[in-house]
N, C-alpha and C. Protein backbone atom coordinates (compact mmCIF):
# COMPACT_ATOMS: atom_id res chain seq x y z
N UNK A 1 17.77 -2.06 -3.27
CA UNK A 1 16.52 -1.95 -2.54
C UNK A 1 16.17 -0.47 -2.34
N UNK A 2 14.87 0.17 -2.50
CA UNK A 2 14.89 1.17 -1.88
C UNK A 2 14.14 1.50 -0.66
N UNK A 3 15.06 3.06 -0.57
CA UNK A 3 14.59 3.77 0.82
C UNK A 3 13.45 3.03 1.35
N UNK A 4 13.64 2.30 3.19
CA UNK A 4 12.45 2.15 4.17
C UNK A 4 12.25 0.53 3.40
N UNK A 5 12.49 0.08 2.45
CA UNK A 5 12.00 -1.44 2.29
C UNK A 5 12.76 -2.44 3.47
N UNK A 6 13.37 -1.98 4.34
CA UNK A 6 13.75 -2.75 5.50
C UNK A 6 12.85 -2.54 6.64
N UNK A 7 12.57 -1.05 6.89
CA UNK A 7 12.17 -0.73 8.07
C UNK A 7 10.81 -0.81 8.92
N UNK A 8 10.54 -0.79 9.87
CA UNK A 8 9.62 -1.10 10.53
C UNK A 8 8.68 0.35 10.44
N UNK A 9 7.31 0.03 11.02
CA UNK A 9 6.69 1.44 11.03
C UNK A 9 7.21 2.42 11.84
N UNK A 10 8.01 2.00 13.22
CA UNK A 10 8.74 2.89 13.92
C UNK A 10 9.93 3.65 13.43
N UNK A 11 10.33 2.95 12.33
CA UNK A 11 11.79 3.52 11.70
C UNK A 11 11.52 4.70 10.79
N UNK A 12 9.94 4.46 10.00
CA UNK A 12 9.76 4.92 8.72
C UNK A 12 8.67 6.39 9.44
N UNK A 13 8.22 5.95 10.43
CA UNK A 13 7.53 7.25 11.34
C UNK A 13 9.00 8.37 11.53
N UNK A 14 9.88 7.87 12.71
CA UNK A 14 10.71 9.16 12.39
C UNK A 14 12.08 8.80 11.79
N UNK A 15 12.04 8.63 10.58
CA UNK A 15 12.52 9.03 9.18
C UNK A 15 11.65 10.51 8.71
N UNK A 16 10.45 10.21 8.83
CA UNK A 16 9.10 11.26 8.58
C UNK A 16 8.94 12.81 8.99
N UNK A 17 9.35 12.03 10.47
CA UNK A 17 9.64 13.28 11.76
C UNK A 17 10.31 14.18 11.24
N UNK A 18 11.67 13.56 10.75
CA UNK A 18 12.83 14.25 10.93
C UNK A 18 13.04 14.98 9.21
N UNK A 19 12.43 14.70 8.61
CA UNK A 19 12.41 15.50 7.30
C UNK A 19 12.63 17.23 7.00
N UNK A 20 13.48 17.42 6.58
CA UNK A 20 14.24 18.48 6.48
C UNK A 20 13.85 19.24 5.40
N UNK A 21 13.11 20.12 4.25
CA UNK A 21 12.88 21.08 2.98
C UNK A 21 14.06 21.95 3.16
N UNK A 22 14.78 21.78 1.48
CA UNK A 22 15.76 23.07 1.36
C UNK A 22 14.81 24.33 1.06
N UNK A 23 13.80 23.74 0.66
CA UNK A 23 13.12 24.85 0.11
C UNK A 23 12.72 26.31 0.46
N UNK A 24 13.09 27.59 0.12
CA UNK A 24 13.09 28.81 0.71
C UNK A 24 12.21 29.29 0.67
N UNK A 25 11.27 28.69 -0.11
CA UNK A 25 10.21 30.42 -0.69
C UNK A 25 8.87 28.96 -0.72
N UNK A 26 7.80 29.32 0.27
CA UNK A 26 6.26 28.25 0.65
C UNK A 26 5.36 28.65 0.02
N UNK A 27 4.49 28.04 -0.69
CA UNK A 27 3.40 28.76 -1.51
C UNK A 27 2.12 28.17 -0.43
N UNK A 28 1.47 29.22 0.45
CA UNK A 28 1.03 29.38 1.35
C UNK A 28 -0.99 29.45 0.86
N UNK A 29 -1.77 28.91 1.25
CA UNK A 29 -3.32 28.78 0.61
C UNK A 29 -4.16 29.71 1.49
N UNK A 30 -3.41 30.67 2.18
CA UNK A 30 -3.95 32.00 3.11
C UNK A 30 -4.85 32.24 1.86
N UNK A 31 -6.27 32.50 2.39
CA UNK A 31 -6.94 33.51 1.54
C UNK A 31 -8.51 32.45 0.48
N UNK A 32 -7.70 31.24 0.52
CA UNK A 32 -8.59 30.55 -0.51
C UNK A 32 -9.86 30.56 0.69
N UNK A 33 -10.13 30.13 2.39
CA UNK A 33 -11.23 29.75 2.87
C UNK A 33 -11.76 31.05 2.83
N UNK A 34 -11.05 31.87 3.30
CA UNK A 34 -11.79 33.55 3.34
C UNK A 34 -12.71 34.13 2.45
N UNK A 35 -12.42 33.94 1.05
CA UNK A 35 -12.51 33.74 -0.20
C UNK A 35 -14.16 33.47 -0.63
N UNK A 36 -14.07 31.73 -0.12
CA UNK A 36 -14.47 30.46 -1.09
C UNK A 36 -15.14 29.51 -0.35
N UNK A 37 -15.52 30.34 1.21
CA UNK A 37 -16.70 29.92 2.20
C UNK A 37 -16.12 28.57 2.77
N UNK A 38 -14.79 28.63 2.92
CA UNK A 38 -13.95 27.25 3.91
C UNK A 38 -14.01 27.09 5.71
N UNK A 39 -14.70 28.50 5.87
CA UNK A 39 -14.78 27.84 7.49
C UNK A 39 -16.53 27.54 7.37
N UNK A 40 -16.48 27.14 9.35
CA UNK A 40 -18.03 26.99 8.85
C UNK A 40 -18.77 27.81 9.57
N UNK A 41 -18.62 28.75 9.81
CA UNK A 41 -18.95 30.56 9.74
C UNK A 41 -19.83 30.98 8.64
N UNK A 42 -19.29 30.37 7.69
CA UNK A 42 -19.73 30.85 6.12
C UNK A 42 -21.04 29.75 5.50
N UNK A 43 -21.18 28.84 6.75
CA UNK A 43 -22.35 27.78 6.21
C UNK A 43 -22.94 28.04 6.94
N UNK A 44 -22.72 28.81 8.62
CA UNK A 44 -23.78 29.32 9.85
C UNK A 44 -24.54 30.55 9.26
N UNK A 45 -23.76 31.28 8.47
CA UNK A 45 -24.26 32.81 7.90
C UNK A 45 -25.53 32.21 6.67
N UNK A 46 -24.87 31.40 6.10
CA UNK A 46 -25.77 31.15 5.00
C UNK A 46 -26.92 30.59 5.74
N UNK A 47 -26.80 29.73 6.70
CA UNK A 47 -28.32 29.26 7.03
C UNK A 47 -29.09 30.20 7.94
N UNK A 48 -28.39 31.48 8.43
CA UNK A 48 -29.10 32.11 9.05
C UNK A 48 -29.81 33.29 8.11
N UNK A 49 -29.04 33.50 7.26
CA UNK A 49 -29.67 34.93 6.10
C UNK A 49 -29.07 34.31 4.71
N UNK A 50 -29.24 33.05 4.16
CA UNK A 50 -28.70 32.86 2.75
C UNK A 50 -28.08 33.64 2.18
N UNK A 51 -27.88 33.76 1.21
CA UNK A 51 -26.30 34.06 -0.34
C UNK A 51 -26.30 35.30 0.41
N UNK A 52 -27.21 36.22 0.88
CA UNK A 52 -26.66 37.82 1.32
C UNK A 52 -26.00 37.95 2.57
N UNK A 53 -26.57 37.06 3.15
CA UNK A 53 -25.57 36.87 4.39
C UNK A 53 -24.17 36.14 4.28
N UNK A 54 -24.26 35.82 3.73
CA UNK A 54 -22.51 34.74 3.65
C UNK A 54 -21.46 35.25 2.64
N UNK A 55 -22.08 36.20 1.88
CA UNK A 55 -22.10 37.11 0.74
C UNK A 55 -21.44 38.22 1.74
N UNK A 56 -21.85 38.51 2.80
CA UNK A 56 -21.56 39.59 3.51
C UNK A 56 -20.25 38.68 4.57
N UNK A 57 -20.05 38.08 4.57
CA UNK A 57 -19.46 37.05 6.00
C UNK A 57 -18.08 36.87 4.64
N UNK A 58 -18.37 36.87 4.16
CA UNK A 58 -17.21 36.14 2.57
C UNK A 58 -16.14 37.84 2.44
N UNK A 59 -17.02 38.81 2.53
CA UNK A 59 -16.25 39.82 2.36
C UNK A 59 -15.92 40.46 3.66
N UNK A 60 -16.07 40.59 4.77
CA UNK A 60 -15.79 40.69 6.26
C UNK A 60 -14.48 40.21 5.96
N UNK A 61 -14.25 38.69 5.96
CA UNK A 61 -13.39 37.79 6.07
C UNK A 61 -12.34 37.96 5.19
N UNK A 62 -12.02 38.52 4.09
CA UNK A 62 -11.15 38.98 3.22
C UNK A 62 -10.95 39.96 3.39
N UNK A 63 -11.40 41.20 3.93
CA UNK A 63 -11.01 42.36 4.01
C UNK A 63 -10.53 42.65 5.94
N UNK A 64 -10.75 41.89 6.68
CA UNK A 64 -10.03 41.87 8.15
C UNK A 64 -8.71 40.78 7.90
N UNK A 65 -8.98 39.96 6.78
CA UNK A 65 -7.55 38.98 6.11
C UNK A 65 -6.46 39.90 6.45
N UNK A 66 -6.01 40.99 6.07
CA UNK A 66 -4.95 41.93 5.51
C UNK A 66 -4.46 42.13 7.21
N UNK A 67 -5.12 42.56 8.67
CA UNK A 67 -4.58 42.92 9.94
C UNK A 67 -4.53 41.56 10.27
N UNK A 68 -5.72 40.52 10.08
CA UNK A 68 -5.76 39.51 10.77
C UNK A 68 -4.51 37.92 10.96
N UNK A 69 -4.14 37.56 9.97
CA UNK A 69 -3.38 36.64 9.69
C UNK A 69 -2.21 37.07 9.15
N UNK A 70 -2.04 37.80 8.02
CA UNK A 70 -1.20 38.06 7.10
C UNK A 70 0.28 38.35 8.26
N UNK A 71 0.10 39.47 8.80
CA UNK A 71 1.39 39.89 9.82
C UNK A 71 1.82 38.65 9.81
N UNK A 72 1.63 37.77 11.08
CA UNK A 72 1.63 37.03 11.87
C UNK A 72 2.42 35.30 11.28
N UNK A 73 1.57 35.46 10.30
CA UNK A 73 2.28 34.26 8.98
C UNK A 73 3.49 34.93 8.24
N UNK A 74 3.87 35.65 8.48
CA UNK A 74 4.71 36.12 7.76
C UNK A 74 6.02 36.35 8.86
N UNK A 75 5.58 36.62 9.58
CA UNK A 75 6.90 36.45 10.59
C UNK A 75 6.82 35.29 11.44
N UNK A 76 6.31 34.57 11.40
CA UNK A 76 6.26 33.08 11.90
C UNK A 76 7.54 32.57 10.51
N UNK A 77 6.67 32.66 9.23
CA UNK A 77 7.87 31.89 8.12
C UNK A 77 9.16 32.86 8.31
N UNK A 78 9.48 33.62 7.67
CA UNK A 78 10.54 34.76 7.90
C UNK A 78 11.71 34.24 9.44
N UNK A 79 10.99 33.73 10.91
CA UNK A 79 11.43 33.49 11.47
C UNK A 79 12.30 32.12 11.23
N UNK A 80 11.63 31.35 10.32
CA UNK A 80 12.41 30.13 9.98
C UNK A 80 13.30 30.00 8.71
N UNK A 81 13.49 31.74 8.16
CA UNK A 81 14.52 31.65 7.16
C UNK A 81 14.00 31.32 5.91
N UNK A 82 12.11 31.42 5.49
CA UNK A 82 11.63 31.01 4.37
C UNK A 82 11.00 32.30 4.12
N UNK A 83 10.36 32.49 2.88
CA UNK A 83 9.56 33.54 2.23
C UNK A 83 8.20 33.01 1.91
N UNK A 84 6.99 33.52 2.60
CA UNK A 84 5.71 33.61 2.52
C UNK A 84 5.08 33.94 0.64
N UNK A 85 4.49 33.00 0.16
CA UNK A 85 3.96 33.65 -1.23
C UNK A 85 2.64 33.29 -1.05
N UNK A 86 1.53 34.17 -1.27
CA UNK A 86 0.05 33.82 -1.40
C UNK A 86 -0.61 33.93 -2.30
N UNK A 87 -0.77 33.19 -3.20
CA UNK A 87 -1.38 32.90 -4.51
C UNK A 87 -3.01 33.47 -4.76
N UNK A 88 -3.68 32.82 -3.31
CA UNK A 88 -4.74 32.97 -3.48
C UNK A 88 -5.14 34.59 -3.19
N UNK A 89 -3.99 35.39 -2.81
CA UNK A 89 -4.29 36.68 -2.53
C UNK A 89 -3.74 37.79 -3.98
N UNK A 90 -3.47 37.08 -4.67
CA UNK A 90 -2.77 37.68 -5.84
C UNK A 90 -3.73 38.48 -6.65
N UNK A 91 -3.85 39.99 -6.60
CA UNK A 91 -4.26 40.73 -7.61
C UNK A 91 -5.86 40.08 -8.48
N UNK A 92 -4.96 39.17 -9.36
CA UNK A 92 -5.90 38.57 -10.57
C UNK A 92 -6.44 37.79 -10.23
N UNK A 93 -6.16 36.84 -9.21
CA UNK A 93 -7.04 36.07 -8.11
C UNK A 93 -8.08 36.46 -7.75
N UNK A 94 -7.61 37.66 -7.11
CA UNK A 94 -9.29 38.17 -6.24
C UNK A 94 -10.32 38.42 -7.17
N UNK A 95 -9.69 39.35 -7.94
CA UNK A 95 -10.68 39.84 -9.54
C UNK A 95 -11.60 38.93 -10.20
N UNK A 96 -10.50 37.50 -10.40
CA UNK A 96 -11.27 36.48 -10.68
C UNK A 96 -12.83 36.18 -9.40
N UNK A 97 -12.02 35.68 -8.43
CA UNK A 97 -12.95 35.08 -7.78
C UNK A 97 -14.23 36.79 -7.31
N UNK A 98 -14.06 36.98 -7.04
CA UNK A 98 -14.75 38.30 -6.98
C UNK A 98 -15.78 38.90 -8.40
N UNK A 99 -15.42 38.48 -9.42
CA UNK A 99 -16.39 38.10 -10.81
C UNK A 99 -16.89 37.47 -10.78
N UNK A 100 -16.47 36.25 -10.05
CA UNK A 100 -17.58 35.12 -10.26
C UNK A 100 -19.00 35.46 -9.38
N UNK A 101 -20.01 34.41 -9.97
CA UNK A 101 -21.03 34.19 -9.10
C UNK A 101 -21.16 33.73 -7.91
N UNK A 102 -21.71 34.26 -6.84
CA UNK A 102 -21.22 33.43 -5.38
C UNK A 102 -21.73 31.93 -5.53
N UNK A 103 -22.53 31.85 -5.99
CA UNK A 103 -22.77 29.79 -5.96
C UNK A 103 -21.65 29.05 -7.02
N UNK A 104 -21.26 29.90 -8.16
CA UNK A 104 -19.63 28.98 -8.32
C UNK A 104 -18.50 28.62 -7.91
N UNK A 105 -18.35 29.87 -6.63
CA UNK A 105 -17.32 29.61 -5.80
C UNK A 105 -17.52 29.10 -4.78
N UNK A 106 -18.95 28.92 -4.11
CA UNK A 106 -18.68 28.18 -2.86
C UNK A 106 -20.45 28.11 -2.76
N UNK A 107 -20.87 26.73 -2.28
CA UNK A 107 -22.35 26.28 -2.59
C UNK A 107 -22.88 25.70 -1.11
N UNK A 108 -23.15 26.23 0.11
CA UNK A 108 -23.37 25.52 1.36
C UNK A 108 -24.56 24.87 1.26
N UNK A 109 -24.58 24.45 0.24
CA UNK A 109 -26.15 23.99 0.10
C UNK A 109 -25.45 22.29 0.27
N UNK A 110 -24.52 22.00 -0.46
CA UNK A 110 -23.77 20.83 -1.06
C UNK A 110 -23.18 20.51 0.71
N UNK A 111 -22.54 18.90 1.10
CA UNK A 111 -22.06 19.06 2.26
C UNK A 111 -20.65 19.92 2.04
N UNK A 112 -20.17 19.78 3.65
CA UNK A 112 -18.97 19.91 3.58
C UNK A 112 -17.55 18.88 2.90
N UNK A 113 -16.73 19.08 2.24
CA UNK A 113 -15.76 18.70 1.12
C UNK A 113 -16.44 19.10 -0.28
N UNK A 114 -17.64 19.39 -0.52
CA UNK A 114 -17.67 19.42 -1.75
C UNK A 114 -18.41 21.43 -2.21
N UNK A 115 -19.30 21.56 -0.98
CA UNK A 115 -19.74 22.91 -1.58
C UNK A 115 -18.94 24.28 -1.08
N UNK A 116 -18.10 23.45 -0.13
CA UNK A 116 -17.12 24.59 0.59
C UNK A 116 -16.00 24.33 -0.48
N UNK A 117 -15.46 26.52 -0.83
CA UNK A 117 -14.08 26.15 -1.82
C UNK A 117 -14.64 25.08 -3.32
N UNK A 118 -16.02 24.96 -3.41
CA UNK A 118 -16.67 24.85 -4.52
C UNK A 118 -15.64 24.83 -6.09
N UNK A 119 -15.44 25.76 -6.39
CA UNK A 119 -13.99 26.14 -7.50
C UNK A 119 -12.87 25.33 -7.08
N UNK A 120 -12.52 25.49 -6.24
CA UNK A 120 -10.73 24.94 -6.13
C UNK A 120 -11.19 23.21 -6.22
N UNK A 121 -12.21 23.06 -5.41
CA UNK A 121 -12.78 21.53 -6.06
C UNK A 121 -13.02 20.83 -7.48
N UNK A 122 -13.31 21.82 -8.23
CA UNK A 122 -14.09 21.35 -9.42
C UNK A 122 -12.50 21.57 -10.38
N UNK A 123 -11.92 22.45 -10.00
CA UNK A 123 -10.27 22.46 -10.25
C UNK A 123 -9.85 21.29 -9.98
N UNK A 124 -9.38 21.25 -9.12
CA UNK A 124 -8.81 19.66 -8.38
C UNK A 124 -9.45 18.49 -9.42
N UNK A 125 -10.18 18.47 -9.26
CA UNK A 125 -11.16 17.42 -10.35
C UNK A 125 -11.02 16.89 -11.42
N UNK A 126 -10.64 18.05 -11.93
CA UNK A 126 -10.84 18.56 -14.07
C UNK A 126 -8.68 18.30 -13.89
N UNK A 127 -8.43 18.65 -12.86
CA UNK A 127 -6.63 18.13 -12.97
C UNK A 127 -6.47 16.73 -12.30
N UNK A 128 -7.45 15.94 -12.45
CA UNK A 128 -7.18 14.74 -11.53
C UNK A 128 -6.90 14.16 -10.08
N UNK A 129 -6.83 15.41 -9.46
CA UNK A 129 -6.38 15.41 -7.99
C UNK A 129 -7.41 14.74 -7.41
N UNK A 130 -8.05 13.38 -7.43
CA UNK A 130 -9.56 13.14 -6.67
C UNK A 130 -9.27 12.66 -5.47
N UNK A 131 -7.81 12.50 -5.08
CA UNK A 131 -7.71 12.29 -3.76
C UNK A 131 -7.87 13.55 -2.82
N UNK A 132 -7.15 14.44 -3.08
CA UNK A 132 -7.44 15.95 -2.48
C UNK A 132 -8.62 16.56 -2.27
N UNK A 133 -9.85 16.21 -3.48
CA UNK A 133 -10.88 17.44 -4.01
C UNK A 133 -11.89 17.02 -3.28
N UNK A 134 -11.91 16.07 -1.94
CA UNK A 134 -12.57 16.11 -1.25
C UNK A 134 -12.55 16.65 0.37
N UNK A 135 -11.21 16.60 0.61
CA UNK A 135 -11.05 16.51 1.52
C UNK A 135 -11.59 17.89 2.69
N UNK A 136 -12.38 17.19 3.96
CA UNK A 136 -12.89 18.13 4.23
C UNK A 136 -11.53 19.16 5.38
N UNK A 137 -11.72 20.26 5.79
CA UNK A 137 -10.88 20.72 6.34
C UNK A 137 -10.87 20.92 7.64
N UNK A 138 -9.38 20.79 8.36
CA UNK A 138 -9.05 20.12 9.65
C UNK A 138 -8.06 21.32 10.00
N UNK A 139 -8.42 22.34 11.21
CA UNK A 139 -7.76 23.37 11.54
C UNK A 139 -6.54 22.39 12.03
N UNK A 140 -5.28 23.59 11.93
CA UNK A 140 -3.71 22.59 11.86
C UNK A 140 -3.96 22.51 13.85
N UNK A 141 -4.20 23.39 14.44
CA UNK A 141 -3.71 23.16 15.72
C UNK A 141 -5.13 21.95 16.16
N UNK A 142 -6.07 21.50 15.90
CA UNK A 142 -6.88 20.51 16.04
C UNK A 142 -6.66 19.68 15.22
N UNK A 143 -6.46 19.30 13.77
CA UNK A 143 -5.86 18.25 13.05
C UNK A 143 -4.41 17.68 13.74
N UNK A 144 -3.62 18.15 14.01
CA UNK A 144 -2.37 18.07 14.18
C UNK A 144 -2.41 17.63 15.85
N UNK A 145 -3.22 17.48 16.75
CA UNK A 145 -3.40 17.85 17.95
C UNK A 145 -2.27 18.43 18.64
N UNK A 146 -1.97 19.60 18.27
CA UNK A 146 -1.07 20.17 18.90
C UNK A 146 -1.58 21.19 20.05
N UNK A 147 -3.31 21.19 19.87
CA UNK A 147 -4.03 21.92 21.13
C UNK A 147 -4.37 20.80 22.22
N UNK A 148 -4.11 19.69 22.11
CA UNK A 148 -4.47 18.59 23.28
C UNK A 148 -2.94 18.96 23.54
N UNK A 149 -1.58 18.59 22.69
CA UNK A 149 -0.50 19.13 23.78
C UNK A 149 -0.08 20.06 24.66
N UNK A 150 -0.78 21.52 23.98
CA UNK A 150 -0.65 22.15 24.41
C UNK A 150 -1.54 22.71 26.19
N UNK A 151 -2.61 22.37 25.85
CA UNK A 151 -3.11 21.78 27.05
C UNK A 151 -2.84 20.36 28.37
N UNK A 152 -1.88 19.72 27.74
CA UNK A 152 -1.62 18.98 28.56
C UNK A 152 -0.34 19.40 29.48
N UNK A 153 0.47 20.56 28.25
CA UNK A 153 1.93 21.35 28.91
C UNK A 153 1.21 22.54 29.61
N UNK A 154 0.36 22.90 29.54
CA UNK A 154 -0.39 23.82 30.55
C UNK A 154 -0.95 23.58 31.44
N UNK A 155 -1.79 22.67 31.34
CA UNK A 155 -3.08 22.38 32.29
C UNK A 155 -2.58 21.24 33.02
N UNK A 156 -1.62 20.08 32.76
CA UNK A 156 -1.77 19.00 32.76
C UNK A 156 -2.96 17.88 32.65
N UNK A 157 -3.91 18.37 31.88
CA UNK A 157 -4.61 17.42 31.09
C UNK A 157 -5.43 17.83 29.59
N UNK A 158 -6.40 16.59 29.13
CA UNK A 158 -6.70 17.22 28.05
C UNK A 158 -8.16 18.13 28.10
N UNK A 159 -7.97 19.36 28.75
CA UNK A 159 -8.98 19.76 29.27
C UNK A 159 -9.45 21.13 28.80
N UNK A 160 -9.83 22.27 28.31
CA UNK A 160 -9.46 23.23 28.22
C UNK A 160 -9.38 24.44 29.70
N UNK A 161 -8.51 25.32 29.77
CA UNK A 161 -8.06 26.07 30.65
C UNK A 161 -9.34 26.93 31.26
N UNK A 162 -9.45 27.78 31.90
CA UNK A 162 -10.62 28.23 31.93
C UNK A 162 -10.53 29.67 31.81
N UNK A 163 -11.46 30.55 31.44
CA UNK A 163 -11.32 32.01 31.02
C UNK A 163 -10.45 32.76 31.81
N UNK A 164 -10.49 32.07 33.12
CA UNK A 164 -9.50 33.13 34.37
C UNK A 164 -8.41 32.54 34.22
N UNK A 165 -7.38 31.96 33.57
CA UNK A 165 -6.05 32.22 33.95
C UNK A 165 -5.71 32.87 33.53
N UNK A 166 -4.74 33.37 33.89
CA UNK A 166 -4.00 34.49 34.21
C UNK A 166 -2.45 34.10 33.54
N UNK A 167 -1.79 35.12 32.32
CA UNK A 167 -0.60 34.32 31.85
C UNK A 167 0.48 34.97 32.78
N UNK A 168 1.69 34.52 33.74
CA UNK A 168 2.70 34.94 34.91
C UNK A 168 3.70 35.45 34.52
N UNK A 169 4.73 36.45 34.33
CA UNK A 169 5.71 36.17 34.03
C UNK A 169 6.97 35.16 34.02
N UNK A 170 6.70 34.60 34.43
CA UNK A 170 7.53 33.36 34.84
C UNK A 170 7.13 32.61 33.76
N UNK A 171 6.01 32.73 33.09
CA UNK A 171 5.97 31.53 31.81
C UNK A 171 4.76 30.93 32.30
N UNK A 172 4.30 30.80 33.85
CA UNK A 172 3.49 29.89 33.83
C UNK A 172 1.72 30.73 33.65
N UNK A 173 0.98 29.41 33.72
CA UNK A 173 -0.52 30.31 34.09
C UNK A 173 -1.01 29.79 35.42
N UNK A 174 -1.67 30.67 36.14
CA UNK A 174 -2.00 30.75 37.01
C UNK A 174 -3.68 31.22 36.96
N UNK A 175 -4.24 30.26 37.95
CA UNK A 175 -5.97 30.63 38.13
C UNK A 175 -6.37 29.29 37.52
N UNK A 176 -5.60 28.49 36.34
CA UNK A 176 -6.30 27.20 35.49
C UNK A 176 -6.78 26.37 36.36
């Protein structure tokens, strides 16, 4: 028989949980939204000043990339004993996408899943991935709701905190 053909959904949930990667070295997609118009920053710019504005919001966003995230992901992984690789930040990457035309790489005209990251879609596509090449995108700490927990270990509810607290030394906040 194999793996989980006994188990219940409770067994096969944390079986899930508890999943372990030997794997050392993460190939990390930092860089593709910055890029390839994936937040929706890059569809507010376009409807406020079209292709020159988002055109301008597309390169902001890649060039504050380098102070903004990069550190921070990198010693987050590093802290867990893995090595950070970013593909989409690679040299011949940028060159590429940076040659292209801005409506091949990313089209806010189209909804969201299909004109955002435009390229990596039509990629996905042409390699069969049609379960992926839509999918629209779900920040990890709101996909994951790990900001309702985290608000509930703060605040005690699902509420957000309010501009005045104050973080204590003691760990706690104070003023919420």
């Amino acid at each position: 028989a194999a793996v989980g053909d006994n188990e219940g959904p409770r067994q096969r949930r944390r079986r899930r949980e508890s999943y372990r990667s030997g794997a050392k070295v993460l190939l990390l997609g930092t860089g593709a939204d910055e890029q390839l118009g994936g937040y929706g920053r890059h569809r507010a710019a376009f409807k406020r000043g079209g292709w020159q504005a988002l055109d301008g919001e597309l390169q902001r966003d890649t060039a504050r990339l380098w102070e903004r995230n990069l550190g921070r992901d990198d010693r987050c992984i590093a802290d867990h004993g893995r090595e950070a690789r970013f593909p989409y930040l690679d040299e011949g990457v940028l060159r590429v996408v940076q040659s292209m035309p801005l409506h091949a790489a990313v089209d806010p005209r189209l909804p969201p899943g299909e004109g955002d990251k435009r390229v990596l879609r039509l990629v996905a596509g042409a390699l069969g991935l049609r379960a992926c090449k839509g999918m629209v995108k779900r920040a990890v700490q709101f996909g994951s709701r790990v900001a309702h927990l985290t608000s509930e270990a703060r605040h005690g509810a699902r509420r957000k905190g309010r501009g005045s607290a104050v973080y204590a030394p003691n760990g706690s906040l104070q003023g919420t």
